[in-house]
C-alpha atoms as a PDB file:
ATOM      1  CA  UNK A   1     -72.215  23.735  48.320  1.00  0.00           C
ATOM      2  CA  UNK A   2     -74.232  26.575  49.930  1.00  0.00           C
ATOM      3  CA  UNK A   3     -75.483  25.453  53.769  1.00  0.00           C
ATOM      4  CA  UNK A   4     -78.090  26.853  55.694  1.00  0.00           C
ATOM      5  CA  UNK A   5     -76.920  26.292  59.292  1.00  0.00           C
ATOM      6  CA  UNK A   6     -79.769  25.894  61.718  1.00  0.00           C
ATOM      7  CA  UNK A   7     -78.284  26.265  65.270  1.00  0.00           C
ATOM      8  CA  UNK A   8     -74.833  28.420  65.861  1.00  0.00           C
ATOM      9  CA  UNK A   9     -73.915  26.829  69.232  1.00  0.00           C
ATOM     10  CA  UNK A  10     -71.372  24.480  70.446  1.00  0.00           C
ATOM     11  CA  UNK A  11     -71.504  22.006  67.512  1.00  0.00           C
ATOM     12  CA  UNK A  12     -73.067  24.674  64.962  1.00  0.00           C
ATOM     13  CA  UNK A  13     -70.068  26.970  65.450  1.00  0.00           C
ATOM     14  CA  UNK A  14     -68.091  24.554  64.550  1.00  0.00           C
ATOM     15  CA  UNK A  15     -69.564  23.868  61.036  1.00  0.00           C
ATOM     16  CA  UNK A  16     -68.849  27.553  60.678  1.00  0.00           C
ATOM     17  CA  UNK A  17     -65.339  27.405  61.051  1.00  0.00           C
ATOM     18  CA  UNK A  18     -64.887  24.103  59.278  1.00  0.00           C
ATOM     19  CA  UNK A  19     -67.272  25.174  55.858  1.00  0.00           C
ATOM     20  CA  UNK A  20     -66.345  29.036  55.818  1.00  0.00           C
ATOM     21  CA  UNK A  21     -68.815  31.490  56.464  1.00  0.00           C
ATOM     22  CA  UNK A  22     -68.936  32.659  52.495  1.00  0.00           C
ATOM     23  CA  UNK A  23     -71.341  29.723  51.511  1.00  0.00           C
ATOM     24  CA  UNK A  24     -72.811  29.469  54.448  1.00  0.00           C
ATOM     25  CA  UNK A  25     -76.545  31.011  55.817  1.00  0.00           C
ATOM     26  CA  UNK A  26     -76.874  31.004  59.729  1.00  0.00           C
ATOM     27  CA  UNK A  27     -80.047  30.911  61.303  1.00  0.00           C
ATOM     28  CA  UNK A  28     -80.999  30.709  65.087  1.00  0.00           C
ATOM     29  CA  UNK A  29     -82.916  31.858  67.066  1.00  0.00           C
ATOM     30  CA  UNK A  30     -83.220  35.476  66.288  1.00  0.00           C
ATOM     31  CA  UNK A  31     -83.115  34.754  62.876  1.00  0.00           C
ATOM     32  CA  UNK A  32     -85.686  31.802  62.405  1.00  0.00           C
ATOM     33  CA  UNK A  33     -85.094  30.268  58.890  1.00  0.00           C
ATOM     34  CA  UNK A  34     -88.459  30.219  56.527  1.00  0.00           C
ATOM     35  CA  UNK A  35     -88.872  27.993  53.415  1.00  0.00           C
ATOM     36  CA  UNK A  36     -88.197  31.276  51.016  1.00  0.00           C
ATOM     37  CA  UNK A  37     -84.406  31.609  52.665  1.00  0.00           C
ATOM     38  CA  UNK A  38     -83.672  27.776  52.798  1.00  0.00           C
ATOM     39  CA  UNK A  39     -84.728  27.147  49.316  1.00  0.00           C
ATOM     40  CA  UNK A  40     -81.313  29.844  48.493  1.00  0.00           C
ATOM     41  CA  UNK A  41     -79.005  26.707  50.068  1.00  0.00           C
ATOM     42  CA  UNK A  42     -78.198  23.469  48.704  1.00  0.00           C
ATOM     43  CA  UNK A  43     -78.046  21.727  51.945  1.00  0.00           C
ATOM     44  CA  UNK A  44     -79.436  22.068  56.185  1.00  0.00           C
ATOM     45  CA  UNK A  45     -77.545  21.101  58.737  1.00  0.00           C
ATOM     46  CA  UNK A  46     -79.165  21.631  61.636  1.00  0.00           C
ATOM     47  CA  UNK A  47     -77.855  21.562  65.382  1.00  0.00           C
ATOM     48  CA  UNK A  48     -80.620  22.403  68.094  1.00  0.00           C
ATOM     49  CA  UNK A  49     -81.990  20.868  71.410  1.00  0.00           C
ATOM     50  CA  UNK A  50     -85.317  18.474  70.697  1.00  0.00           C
ATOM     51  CA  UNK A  51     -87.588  21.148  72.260  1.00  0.00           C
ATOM     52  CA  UNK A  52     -86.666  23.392  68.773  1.00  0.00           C
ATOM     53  CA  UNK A  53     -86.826  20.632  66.058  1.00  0.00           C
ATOM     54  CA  UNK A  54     -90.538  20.388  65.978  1.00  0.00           C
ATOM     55  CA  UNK A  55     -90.982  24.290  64.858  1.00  0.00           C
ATOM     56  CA  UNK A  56     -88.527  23.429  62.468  1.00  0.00           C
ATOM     57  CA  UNK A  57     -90.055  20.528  60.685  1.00  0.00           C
ATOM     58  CA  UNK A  58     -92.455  22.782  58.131  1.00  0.00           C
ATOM     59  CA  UNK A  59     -90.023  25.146  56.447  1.00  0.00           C
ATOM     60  CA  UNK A  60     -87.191  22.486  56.259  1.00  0.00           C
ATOM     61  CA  UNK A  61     -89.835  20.178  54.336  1.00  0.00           C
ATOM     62  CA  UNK A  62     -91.512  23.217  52.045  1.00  0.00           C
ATOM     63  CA  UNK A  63     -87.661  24.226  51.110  1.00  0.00           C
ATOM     64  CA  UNK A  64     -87.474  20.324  49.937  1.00  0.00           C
ATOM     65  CA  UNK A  65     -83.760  20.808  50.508  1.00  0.00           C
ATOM     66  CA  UNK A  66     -81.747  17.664  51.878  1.00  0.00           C
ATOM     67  CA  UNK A  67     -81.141  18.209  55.351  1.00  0.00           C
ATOM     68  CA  UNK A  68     -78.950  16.470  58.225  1.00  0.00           C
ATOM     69  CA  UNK A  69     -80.056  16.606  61.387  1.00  0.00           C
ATOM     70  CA  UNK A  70     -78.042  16.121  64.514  1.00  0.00           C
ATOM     71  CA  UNK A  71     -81.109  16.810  67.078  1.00  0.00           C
ATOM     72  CA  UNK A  72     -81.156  14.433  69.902  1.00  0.00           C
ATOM     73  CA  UNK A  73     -84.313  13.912  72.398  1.00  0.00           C
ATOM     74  CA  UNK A  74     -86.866  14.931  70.076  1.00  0.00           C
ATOM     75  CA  UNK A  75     -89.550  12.183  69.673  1.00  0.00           C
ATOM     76  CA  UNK A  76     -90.413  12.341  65.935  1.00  0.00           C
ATOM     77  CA  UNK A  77     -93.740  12.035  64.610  1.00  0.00           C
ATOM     78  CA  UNK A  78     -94.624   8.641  63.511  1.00  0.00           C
ATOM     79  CA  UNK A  79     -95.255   9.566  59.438  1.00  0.00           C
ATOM     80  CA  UNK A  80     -92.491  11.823  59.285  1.00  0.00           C
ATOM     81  CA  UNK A  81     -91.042   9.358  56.989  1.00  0.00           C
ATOM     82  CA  UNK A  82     -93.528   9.132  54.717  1.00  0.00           C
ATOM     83  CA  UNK A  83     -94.081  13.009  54.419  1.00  0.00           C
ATOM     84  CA  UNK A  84     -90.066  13.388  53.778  1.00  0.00           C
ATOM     85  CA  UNK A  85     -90.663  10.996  51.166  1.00  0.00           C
ATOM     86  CA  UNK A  86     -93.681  13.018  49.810  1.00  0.00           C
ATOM     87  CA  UNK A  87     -91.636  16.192  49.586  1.00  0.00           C
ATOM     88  CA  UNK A  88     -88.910  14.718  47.848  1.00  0.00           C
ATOM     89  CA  UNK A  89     -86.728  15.283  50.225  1.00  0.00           C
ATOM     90  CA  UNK A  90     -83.428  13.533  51.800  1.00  0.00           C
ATOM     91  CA  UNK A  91     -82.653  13.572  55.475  1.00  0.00           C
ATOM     92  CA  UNK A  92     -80.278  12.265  57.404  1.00  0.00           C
ATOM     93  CA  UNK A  93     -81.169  11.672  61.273  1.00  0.00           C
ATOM     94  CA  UNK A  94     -78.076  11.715  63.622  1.00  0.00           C
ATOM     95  CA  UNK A  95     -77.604  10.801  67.688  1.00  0.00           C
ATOM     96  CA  UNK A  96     -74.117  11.480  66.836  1.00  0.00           C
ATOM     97  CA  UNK A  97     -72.379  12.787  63.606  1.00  0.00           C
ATOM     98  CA  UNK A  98     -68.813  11.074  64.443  1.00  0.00           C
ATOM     99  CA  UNK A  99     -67.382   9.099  61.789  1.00  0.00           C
ATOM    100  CA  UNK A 100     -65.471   7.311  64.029  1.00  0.00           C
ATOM    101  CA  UNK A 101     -68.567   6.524  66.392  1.00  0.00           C
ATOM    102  CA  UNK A 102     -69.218   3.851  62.859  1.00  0.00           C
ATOM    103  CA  UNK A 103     -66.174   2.558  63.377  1.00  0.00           C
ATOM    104  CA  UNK A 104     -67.525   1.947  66.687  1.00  0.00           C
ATOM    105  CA  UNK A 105     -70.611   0.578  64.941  1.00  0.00           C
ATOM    106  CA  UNK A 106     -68.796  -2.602  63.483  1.00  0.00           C
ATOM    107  CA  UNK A 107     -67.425  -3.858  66.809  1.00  0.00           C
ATOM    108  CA  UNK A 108     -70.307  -2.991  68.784  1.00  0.00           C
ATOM    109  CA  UNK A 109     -71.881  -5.440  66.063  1.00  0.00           C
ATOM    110  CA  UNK A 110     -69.304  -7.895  66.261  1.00  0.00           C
ATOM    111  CA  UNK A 111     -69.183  -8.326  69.979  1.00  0.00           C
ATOM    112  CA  UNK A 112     -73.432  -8.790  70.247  1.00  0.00           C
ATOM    113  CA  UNK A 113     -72.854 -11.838  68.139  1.00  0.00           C
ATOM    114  CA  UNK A 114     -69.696 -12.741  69.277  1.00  0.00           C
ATOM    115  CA  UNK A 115     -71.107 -12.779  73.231  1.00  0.00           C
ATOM    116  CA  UNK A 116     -72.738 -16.332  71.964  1.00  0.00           C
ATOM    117  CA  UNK A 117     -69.954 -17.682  72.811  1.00  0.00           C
ATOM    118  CA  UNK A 118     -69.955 -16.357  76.365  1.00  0.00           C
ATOM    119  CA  UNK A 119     -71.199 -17.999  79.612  1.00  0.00           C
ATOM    120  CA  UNK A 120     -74.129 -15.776  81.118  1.00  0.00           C
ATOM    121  CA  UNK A 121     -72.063 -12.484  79.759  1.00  0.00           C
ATOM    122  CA  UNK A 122     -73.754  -9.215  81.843  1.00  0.00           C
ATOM    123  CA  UNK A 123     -73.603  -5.614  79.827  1.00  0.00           C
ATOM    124  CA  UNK A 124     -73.302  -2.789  80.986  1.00  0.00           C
ATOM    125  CA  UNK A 125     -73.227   0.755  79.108  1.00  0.00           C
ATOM    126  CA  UNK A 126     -72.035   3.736  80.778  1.00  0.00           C
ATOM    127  CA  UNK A 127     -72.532   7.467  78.985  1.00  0.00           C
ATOM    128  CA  UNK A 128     -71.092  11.124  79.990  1.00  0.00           C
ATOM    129  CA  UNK A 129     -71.959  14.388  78.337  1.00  0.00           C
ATOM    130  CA  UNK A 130     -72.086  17.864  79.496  1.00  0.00           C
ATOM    131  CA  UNK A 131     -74.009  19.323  82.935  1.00  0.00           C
ATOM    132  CA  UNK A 132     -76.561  21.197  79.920  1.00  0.00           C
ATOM    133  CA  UNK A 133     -77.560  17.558  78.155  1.00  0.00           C
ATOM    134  CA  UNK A 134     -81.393  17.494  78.203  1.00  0.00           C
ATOM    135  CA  UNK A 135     -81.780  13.703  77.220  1.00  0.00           C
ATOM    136  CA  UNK A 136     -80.498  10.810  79.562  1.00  0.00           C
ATOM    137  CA  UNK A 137     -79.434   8.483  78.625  1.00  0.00           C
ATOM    138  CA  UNK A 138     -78.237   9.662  75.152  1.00  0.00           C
ATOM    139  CA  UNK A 139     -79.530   9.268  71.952  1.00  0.00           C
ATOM    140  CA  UNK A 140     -75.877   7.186  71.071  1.00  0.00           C
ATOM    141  CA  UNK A 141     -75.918   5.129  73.652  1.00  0.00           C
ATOM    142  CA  UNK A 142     -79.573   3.776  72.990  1.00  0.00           C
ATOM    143  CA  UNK A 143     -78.048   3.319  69.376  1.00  0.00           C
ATOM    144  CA  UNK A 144     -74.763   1.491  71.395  1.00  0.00           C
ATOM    145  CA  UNK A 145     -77.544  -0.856  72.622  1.00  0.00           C
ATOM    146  CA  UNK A 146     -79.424  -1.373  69.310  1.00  0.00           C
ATOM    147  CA  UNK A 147     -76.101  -2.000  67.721  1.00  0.00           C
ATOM    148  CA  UNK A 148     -75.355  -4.953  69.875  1.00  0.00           C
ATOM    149  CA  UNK A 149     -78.436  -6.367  69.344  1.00  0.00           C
ATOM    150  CA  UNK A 150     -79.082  -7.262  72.982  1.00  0.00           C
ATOM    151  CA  UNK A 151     -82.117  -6.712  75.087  1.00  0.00           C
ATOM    152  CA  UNK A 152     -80.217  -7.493  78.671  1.00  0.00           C
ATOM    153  CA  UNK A 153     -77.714  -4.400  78.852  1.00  0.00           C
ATOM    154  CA  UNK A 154     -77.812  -1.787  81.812  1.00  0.00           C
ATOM    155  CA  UNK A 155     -76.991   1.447  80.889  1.00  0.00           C
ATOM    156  CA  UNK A 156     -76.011   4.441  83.048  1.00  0.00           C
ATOM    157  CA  UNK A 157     -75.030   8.132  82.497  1.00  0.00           C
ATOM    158  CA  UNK A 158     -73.669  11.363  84.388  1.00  0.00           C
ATOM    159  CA  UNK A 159     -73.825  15.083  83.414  1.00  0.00           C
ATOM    160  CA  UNK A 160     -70.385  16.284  84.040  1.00  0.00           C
ATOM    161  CA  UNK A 161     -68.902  20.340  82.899  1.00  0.00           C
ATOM    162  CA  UNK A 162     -68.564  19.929  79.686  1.00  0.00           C
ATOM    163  CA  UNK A 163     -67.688  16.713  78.202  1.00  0.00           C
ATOM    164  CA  UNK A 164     -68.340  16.247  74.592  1.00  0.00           C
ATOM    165  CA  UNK A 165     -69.424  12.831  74.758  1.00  0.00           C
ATOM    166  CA  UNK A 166     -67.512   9.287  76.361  1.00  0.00           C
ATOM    167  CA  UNK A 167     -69.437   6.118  75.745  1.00  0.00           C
ATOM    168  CA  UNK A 168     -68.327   2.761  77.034  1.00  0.00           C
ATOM    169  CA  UNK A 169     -69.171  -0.703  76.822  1.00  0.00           C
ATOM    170  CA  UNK A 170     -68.152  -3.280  79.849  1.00  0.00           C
ATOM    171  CA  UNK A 171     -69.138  -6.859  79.083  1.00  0.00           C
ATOM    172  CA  UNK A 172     -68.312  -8.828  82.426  1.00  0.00           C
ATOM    173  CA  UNK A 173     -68.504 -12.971  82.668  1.00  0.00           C
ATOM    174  CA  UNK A 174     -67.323 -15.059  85.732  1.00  0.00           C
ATOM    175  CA  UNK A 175     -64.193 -15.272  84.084  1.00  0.00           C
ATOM    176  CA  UNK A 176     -63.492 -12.226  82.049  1.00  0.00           C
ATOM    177  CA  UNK A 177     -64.519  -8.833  80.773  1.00  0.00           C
ATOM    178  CA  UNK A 178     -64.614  -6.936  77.617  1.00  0.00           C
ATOM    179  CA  UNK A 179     -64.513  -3.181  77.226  1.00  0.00           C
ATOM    180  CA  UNK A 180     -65.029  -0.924  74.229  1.00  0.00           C
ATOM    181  CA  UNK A 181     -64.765   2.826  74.510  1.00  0.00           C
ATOM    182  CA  UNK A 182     -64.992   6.212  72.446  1.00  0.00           C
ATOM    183  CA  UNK A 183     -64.410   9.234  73.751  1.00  0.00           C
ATOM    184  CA  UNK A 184     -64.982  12.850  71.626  1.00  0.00           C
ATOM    185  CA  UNK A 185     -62.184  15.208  72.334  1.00  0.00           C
ATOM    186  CA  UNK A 186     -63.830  18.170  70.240  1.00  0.00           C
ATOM    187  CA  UNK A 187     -67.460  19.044  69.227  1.00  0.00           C
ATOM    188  CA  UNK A 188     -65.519  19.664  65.608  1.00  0.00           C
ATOM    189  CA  UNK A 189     -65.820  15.506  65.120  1.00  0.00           C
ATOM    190  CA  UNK A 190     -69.586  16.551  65.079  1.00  0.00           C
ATOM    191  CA  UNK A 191     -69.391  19.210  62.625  1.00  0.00           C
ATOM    192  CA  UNK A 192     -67.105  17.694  60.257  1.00  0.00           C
ATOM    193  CA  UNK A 193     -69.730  14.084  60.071  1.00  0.00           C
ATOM    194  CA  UNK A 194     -72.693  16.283  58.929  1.00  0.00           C
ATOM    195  CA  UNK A 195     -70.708  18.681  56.831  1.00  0.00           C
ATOM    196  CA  UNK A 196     -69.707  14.987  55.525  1.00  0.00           C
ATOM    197  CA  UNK A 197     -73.190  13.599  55.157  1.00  0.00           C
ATOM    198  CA  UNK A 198     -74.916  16.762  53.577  1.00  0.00           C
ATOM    199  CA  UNK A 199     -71.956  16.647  51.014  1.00  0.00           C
ATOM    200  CA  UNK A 200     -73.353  12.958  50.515  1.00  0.00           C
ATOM    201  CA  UNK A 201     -76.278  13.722  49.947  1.00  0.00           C
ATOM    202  CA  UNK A 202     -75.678  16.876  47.804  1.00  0.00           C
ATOM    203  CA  UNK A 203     -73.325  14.804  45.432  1.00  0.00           C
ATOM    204  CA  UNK A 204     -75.631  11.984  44.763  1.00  0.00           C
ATOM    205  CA  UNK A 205     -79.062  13.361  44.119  1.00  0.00           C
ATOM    206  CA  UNK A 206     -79.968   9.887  43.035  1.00  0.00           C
ATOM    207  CA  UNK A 207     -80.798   8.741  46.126  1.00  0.00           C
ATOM    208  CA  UNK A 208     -84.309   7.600  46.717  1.00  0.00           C
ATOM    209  CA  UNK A 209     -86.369  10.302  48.703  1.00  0.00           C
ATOM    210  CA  UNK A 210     -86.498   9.407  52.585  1.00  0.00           C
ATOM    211  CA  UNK A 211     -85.152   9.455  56.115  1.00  0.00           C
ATOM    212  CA  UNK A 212     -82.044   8.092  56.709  1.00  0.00           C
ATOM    213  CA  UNK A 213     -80.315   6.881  60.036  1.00  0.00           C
ATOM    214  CA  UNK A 214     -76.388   8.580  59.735  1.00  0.00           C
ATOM    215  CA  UNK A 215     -75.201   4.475  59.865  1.00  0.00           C
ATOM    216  CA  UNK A 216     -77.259   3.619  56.775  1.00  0.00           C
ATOM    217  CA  UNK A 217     -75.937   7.063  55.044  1.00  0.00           C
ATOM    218  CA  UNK A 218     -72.719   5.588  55.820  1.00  0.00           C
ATOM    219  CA  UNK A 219     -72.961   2.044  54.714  1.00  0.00           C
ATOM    220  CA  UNK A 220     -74.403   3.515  51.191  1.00  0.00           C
ATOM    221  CA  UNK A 221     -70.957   5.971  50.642  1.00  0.00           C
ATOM    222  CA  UNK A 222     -69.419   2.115  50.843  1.00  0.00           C
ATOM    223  CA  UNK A 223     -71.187   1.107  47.574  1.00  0.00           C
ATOM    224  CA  UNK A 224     -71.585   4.659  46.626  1.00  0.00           C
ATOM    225  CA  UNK A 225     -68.232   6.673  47.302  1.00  0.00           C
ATOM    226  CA  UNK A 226     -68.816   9.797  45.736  1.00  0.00           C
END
């Protein structure tokens, strides 16, 4: 499986040394990627701050190469969908590429409807990345939110050095509290989800033209474990 990385930073480095640089085509910011050189990959994955996706948008869709995309703070445009779809393409859309963070997923699920049960339960979500993170709060913990289908949670956040990412869930009654954490010890747990999910999407070319959220990309491998 031949990748064109988009982005060689702090997570993009790390799909370099995970995949092997011999089937792999790095483009930044020097070397801007066209629809000509992506069409030579099988597969983008593409790690850049929201202010770079949008220039990004037209040669990733003329390639009509699957792509995974693990931009966060980037408002997309409302038929982006529908013009994936028109292309033909597959693309997976990613807060955060951690397997584990699914894992996550389930309970985050579990406790939203479990919480019936509670007496006036308060939530509370707190978030830490890196000093350079543009968006606040993050991308995952809106998605930490969504997950446990509430509408009354707080959430907070700091920008401290250079953590990778620590998400936490505190769900506080009269009586008791609840907590849930995940913390990412390497930007590698990054890498290795979206090397994961454009391998998905490489092996099944079945799947119906589209965006998909990383969680539904997930759920499908369940039914569809190739």
């Amino acid at each position: 499986m031949k990748i064109a990385l988009i982005g060689d930073g702090k997570t993009g480095g790390h799909v370099k040394k995970l995949h092997g640089e011999k089937d792999l085509m790095v483009f930044n910011e020097v070397n801007k990627p066209t629809a000509g050189e992506l069409k030579k990959a099988d597969v983008a994955i593409i790690f850049v701050p929201g202010v770079a996706a949008g220039e990004l948008i037209e040669p990733i869709l003329e390639s009509k190469i699957p792509a995974a995309w693990g931009t966060t703070g980037f408002l997309w445009p409302e038929d982006m969908p529908e013009r994936v779809k028109a292309y033909g393409s597959r693309w997976v859309i990613a807060s955060n590429f951690s397997l584990g963070m699914n894992i996550m997923r389930k309970c985050l699920e579990a406790v939203g409807q479990g919480s019936e049960l509670l007496k006036n339960p308060e939530f509370h979500i707190h978030e830490i990345h890196h000093k350079d993170k543009l968006d606040a709060p993050s991308g995952t913990a809106l998605k930490w939110k969504e997950w446990l289908g509430r509408d009354d949670v707080q959430i907070s956040w700091n920008r401290e050095g250079d953590v990778k990412g620590v998400h936490s869930l505190h769900v506080k009654t009269a009586a008791e509290s609840l907590f849930l954490k995940h913390e990412a010890h390497d930007r590698a747990v990054f890498a290795h989800g979206a090397i994961w999910a454009a391998r998905f999407l490489y092996n099944n070319p079945g799947i119906i033209p589209g965006m998909y959220s990383f969680e539904s990309i997930i759920d499908l491998a369940f039914t569809n474990p190739t």
